[in-house]
Protein backbone atom coordinates (compact mmCIF):
# COMPACT_ATOMS: atom_id res chain seq x y z
CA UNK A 1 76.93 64.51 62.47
CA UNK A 2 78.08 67.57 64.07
CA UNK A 3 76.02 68.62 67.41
CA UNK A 4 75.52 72.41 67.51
CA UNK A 5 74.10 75.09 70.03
CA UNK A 6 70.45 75.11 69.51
CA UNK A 7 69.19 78.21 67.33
CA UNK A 8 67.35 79.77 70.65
CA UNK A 9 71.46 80.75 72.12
CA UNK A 10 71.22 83.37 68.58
CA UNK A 11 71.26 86.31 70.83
CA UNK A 12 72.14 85.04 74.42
CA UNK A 13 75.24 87.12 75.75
CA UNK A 14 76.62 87.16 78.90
CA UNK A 15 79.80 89.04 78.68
CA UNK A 16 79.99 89.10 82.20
CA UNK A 17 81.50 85.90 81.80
CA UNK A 18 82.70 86.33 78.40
CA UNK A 19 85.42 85.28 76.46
CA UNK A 20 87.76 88.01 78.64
CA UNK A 21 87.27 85.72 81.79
CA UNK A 22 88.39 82.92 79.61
CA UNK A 23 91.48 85.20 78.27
CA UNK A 24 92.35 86.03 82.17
CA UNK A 25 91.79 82.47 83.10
CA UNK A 26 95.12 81.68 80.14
CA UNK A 27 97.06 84.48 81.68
CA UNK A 28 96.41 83.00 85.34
CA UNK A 29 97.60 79.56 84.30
CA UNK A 30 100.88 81.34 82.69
CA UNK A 31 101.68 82.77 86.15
CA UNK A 32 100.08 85.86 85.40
CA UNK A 33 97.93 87.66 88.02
CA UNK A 34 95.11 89.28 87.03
CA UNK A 35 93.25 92.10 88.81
CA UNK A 36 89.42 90.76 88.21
CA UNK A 37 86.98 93.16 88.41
CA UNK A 38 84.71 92.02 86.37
CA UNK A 39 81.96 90.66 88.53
CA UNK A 40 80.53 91.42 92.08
CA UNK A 41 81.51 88.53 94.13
CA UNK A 42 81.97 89.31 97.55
CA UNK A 43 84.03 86.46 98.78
CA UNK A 44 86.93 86.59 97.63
CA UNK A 45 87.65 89.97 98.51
CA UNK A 46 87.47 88.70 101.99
CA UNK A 47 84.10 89.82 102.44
CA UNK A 48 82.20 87.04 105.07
CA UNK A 49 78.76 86.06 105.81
CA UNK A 50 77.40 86.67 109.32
CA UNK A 51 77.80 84.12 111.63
CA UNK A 52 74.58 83.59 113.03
CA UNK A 53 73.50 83.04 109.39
CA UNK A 54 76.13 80.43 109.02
CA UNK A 55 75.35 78.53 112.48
CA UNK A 56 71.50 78.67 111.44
CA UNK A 57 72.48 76.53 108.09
CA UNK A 58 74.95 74.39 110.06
CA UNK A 59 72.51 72.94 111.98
CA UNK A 60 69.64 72.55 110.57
CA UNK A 61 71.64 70.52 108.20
CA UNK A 62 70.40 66.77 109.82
CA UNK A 63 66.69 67.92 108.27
CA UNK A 64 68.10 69.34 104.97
CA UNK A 65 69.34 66.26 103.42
CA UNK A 66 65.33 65.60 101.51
CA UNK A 67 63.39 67.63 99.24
CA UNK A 68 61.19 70.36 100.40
CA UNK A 69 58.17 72.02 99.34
CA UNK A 70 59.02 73.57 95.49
CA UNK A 71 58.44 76.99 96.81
CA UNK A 72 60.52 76.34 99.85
CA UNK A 73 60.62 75.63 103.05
CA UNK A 74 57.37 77.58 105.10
CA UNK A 75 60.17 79.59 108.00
CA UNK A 76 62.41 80.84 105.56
CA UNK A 77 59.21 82.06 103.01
CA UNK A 78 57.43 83.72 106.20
CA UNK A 79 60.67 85.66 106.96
CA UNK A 80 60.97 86.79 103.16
CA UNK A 81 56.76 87.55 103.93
CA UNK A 82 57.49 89.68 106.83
CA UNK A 83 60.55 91.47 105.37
CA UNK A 84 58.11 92.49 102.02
CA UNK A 85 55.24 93.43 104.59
CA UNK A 86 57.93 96.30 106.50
CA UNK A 87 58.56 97.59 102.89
CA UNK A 88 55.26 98.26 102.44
CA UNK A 89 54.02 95.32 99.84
CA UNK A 90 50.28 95.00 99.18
CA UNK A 91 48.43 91.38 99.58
CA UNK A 92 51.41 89.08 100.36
CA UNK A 93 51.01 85.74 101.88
CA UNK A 94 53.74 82.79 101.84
CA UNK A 95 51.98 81.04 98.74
CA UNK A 96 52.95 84.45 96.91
CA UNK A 97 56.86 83.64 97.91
CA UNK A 98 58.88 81.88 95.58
CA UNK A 99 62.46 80.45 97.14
CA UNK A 100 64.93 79.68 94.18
CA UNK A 101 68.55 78.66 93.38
CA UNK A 102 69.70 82.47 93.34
CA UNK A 103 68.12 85.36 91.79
CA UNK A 104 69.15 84.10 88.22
CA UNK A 105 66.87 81.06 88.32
CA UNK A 106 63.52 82.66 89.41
CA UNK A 107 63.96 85.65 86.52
CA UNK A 108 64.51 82.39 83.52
CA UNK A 109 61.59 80.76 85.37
CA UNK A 110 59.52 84.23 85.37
CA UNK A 111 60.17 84.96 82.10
CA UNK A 112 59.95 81.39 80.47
CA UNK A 113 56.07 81.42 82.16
CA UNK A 114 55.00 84.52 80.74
CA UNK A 115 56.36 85.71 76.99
CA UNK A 116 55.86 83.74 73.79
CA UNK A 117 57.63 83.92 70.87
CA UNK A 118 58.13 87.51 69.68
CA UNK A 119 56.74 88.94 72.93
CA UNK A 120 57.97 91.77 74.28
CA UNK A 121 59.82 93.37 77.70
CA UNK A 122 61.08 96.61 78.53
CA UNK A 123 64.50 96.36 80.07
CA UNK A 124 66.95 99.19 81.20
CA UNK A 125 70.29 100.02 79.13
CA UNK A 126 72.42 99.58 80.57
CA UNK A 127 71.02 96.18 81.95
CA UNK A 128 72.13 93.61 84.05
CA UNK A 129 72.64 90.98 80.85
CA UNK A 130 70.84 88.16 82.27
CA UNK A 131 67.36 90.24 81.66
CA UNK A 132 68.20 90.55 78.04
CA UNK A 133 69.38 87.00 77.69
CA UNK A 134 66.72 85.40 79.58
CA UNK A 135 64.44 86.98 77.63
CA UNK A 136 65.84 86.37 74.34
CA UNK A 137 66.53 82.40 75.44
CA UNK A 138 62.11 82.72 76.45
CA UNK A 139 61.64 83.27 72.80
CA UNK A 140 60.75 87.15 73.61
CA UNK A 141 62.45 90.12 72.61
CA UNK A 142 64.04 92.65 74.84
CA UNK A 143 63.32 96.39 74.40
CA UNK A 144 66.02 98.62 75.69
CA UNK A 145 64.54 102.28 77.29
CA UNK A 146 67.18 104.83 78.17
CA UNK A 147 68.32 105.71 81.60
CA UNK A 148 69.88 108.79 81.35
CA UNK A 149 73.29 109.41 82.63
CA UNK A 150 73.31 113.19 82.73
CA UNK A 151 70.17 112.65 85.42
CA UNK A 152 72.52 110.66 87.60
CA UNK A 153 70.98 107.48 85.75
CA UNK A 154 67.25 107.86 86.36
CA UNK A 155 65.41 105.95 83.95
CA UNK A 156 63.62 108.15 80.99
CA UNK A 157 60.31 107.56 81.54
CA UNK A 158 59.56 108.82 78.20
CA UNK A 159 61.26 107.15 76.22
CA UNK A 160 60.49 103.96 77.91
CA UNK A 161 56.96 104.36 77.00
CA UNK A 162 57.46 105.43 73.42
CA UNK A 163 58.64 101.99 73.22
CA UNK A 164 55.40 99.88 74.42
CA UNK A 165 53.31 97.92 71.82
CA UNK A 166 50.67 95.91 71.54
CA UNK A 167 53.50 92.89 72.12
CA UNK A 168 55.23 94.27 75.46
CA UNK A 169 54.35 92.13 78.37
CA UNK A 170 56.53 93.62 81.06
CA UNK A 171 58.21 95.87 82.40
CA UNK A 172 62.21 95.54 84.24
CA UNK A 173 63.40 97.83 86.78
CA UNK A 174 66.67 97.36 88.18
CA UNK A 175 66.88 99.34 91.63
CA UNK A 176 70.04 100.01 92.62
CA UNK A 177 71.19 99.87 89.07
CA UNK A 178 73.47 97.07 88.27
CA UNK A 179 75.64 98.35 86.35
CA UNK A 180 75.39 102.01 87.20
CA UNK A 181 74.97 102.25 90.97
CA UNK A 182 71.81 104.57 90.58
CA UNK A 183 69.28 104.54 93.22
CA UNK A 184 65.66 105.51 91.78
CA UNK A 185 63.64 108.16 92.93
CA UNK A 186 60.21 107.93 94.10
CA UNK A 187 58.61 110.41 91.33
CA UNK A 188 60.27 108.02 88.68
CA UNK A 189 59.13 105.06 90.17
CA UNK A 190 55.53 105.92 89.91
CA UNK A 191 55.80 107.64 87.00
CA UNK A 192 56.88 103.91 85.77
CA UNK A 193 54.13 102.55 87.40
CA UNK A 194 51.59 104.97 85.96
CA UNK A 195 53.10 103.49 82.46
CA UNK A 196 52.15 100.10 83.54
CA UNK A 197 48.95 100.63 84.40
CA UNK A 198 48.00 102.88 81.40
CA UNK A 199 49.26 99.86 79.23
CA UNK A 200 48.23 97.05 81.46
CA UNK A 201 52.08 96.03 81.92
CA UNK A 202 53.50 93.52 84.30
CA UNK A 203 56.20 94.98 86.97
CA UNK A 204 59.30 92.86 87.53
CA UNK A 205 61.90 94.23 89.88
CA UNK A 206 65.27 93.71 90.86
CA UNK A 207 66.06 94.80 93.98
CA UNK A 208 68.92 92.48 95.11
CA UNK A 209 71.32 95.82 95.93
CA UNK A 210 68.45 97.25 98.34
CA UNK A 211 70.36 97.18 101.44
CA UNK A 212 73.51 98.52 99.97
CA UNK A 213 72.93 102.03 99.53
CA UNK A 214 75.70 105.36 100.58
CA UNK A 215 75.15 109.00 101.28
CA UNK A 216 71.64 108.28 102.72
CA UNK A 217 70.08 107.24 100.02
CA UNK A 218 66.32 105.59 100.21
CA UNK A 219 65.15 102.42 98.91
CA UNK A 220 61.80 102.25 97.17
CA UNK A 221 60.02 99.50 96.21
CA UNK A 222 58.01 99.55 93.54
CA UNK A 223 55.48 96.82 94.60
CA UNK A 224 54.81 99.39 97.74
CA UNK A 225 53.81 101.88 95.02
CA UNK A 226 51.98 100.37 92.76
CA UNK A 227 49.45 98.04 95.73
CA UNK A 228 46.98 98.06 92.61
CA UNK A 229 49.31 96.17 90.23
CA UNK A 230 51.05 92.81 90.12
CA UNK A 231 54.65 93.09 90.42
CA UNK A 232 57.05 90.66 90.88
CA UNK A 233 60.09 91.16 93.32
CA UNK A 234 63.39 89.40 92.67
CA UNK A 235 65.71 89.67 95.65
CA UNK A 236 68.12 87.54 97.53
CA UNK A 237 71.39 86.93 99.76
CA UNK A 238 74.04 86.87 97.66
CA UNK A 239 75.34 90.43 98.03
CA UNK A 240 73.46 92.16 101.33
CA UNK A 241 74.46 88.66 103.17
CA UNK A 242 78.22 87.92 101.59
CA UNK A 243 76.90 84.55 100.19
CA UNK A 244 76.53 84.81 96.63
CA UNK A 245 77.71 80.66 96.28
CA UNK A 246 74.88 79.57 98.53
CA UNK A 247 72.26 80.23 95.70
CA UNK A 248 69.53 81.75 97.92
CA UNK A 249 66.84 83.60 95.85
CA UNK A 250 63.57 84.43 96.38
CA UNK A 251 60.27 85.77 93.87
CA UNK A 252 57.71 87.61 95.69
CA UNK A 253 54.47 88.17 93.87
CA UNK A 254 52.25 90.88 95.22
CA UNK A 255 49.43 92.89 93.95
CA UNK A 256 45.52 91.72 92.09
CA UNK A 257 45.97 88.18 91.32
CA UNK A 258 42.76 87.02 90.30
CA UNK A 259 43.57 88.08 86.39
CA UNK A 260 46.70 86.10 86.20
CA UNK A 261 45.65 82.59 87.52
CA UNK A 262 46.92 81.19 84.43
CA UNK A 263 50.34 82.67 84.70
CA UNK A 264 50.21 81.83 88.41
CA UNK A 265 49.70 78.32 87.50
CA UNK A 266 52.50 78.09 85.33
CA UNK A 267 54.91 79.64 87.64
CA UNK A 268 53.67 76.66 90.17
CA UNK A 269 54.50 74.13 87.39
CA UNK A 270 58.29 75.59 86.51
CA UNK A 271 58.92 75.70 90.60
CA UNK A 272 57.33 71.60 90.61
CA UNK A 273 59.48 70.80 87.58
CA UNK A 274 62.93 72.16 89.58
CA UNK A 275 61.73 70.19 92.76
CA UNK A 276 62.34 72.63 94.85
CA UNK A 277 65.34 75.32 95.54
CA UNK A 278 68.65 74.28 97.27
CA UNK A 279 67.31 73.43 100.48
CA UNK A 280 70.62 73.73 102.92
CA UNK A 281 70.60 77.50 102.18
CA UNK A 282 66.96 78.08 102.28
CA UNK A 283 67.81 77.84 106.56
CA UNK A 284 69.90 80.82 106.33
CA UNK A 285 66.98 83.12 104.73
CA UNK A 286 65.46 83.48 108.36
CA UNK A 287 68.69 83.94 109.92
CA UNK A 288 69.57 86.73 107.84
CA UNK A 289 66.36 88.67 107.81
CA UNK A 290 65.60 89.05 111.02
CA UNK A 291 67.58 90.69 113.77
CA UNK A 292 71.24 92.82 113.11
CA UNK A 293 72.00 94.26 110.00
CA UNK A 294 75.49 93.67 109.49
CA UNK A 295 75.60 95.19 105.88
CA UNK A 296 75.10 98.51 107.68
CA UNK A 297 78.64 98.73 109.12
CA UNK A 298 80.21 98.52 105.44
CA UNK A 299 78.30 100.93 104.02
CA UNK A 300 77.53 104.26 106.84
CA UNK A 301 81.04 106.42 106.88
CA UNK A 302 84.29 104.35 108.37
CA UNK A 303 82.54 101.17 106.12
CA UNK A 304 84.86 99.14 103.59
CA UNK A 305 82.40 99.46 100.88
CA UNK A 306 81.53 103.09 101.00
CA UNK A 307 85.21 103.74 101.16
CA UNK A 308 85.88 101.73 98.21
CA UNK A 309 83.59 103.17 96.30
CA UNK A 310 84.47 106.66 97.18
CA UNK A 311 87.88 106.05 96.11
CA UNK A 312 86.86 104.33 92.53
CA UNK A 313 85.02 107.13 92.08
CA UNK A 314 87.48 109.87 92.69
CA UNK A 315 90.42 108.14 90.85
CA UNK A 316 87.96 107.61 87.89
CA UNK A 317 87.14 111.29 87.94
CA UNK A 318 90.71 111.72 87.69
CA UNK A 319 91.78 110.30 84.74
CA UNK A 320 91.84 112.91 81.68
CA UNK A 321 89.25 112.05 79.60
CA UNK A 322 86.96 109.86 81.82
CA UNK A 323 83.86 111.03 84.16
CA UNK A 324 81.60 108.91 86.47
CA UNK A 325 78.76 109.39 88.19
CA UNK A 326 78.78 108.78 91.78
CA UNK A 327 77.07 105.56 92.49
CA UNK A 328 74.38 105.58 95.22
CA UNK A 329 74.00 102.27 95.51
CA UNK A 330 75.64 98.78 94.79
CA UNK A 331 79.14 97.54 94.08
CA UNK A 332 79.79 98.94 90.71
CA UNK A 333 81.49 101.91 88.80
CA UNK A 334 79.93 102.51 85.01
CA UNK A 335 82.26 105.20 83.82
CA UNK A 336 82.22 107.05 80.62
CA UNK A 337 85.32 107.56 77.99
CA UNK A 338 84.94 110.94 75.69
CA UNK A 339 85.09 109.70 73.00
CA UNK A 340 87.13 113.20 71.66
CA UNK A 341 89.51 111.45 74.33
CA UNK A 342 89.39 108.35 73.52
CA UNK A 343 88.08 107.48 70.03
CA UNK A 344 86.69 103.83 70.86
CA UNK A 345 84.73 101.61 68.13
CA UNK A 346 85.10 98.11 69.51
CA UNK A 347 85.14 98.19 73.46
CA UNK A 348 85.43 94.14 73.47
CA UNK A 349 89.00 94.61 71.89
CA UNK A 350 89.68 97.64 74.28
CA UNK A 351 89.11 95.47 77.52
CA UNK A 352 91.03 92.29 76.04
CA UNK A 353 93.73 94.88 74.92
CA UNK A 354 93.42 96.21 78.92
CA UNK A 355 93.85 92.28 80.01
CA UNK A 356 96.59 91.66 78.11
CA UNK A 357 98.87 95.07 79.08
CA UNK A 358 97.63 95.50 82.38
CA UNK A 359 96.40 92.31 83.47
CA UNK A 360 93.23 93.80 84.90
CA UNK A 361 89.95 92.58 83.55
CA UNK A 362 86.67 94.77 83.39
CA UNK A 363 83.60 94.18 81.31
CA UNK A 364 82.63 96.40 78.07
CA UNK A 365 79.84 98.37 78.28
CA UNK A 366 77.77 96.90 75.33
CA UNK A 367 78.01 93.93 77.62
CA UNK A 368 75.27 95.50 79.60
CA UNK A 369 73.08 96.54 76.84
CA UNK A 370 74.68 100.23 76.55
CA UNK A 371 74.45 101.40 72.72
CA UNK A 372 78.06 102.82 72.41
CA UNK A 373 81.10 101.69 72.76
CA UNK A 374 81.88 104.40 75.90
CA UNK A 375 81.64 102.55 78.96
CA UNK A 376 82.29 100.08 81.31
CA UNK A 377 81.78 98.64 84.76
CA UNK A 378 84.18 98.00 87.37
CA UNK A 379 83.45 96.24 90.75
CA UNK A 380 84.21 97.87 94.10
CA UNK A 381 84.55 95.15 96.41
CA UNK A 382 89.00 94.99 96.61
CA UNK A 383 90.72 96.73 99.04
CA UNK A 384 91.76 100.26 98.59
CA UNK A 385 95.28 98.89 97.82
CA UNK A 386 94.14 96.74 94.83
CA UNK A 387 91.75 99.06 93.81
CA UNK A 388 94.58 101.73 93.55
CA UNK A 389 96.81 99.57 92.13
CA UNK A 390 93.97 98.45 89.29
CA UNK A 391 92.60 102.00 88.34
CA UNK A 392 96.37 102.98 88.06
CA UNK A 393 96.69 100.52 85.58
CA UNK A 394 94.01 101.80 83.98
CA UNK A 395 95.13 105.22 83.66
CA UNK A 396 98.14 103.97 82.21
CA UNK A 397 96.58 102.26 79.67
CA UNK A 398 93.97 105.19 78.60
CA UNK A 399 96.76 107.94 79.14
CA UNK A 400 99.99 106.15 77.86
CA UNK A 401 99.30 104.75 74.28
CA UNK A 402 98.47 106.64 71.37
CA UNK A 403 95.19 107.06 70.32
CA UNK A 404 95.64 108.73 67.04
CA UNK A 405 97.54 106.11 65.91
CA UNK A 406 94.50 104.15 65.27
CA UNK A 407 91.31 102.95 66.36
CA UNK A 408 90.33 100.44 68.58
């Protein structure tokens, strides 16, 4: 009998790691090398993780070896504790932190405790894709409100709330946007949370970027706005801290509580039924949280990843036919392709068609959730060198071949 994919996979995507990456992966193992650009790994762009966070792990290794507590171990959950009290979170103790294996684990376990079949969450487009497919894989259904490009990527507040029913659970706000690089302002954030609490919504937010921000932008969190609703945080190491293999997550839940005991409860059960988080890597949470920022070097002027970005941005700019907005945050590029330019109607072909001339690998922008085929996302984190050398390919593809020769 033939063993297939169960039914609940229908509508999980994750192009992030698509069938492109297994496209580059063929060219690689021809002798091919590929430009990848497609996700925001920092090591092996030769970013490194701080060494005191490294040293910390290292030797606490001798205790690591067992199982801890299924939330985590208590040091690293009172440093996550303290670092949401200085942001301004309302009601947070260490039984309200969550450690997990990454981000990605904790937002499937959040989502798998709260939405029954045909439920329903609000999630940006563009999205980071896990959202949407976490979602969908929960047995819920993923709503998609506009952020708005011509407002440097603020979300539409408007629309968003056209699009609540009497099946929406929650509400997703990714801040800095992954994939656009937008940093929210304040006045949208509570206008978000004002939604919520007309509608009796639960906030989830992804704030993993909120330590990599340029041009003096300002982090907001929405669980320091909204001290009168419960709001889940979803924030980590991988990218502030260089470490994305480690798998070092955390969940903080702040705001009332008393009305979602049940949902509480099951959260408690998922984090039992894992056993508990990657311990090893819990020992670096403290470590990294407390003390020298070392994030702040690449990103205030003379810093590797505010110069990269400044230079994706202005040799996106310059191609005919493609505009960007300036990212404010993150380690990604979503730029736009006129489509008078550039008459695109399948942009998974257009990126495997990039791979194969060009041998640099992006991801579409329907792969985030984006309703046209008129994006995409590049990552920021090569050199100035490769990243020259990559967006030069990429002008050469958009600017060399002939578009009214057919569609693609």
């Amino acid at each position: 009998m033939e063993v297939l994919q169960s039914a609940k996979l229908a509508d999980v995507l994750y192009d992030v790691r698509g069938p492109a990456l297994t496209r580059a992966r063929e060219l690689e193992s021809a002798g091919h090398r590929v430009i990848k650009l497609n996700i925001g790994n920092p090591a092996p762009f030769g970013f490194e993780a701080p060494h005191e966070l490294l040293e910390d792990m290292i030797a606490n290794l001798p205790i690591a070896q067992g199982y801890s507590d299924s939330k985590g171990i208590l040091s690293a959950r009172r440093a996550v504790m303290q670092y949401a009290q200085n942001k301004g979170f309302p009601s947070v103790d260490v039984e309200d932190i969550y450690l997990g294996n990454g981000v990605s684990e904790l937002i499937v376990m959040a989502l798998q405790g709260l939405l029954d079949n045909g439920d329903e969450v609000l999630v940006p487009a563009p999205d980071y894709p896990l959202w949407t497919a976490s979602t969908s894989l929960a047995g819920g259904r993923a709503v998609h409100y506009r952020c708005d490009e011509s407002n440097g990527w603020q979300p539409d507040v408007e629309d968003l709330e056209s699009k609540v029913t009497d099946r929406t659970k929650a509400i997703v706000v990714i801040n800095p946007n992954n994939p656009t690089g937008a940093v929210y302002d304040r006045p949208v954030l509570e206008a978000i949370t004002e939604v919520a609490r007309r509608h009796g919504l639960l906030l989830m937010a992804d704030e993993i970027y909120d330590k990599i921000l340029y041009d003096g932008a300002e982090h907001t969190s929405l669980a320091a706005i909204a001290p009168d609703l419960l709001c889940l945080t979803f924030n980590g190491l991988s990218k502030a801290y260089r470490v994305a293999g480690f798998r070092s997550g955390w969940m903080i839940v702040s705001g009332p509580k008393k009305h979602a005991a049940s949902y509480i409860e099951g959260l408690d059960m998922l984090a039992n039924m894992r056993l508990c988080p990657n311990v090893p890597a819990q020992h670096a949470i403290q470590a990294a949280l407390g003390g020298y920022q070392s994030i702040n070097d690449l990103i205030l002027p003379g810093g590797r990843l505010l110069e990269q970005r400044d230079l994706t941005w202005k040799l996106l700019n310059e191609i005919p036919g493609v505009s960007c907005v300036k990212p404010r945050g993150a380690l990604y590029c979503f730029p736009r392709l006129d489509p008078e330019v550039y008459p695109v109607k399948d942009d998974r072909r257009l990126i495997l068609d990039l791979l194969e001339e060009q041998h640099v690998l992006v991801v579409q922008g329907t792969g985030f959730n984006w309703p046209a085929p008129d994006h995409f996302r590049i990552v920021t984190l090569p050199r100035v060198e490769q990243l020259q050398d990559a967006l030069g390919r990429i002008r050469s593809f958009l600017t060399d071949r002939n578009w009214s020769a057919g569609q693609r």
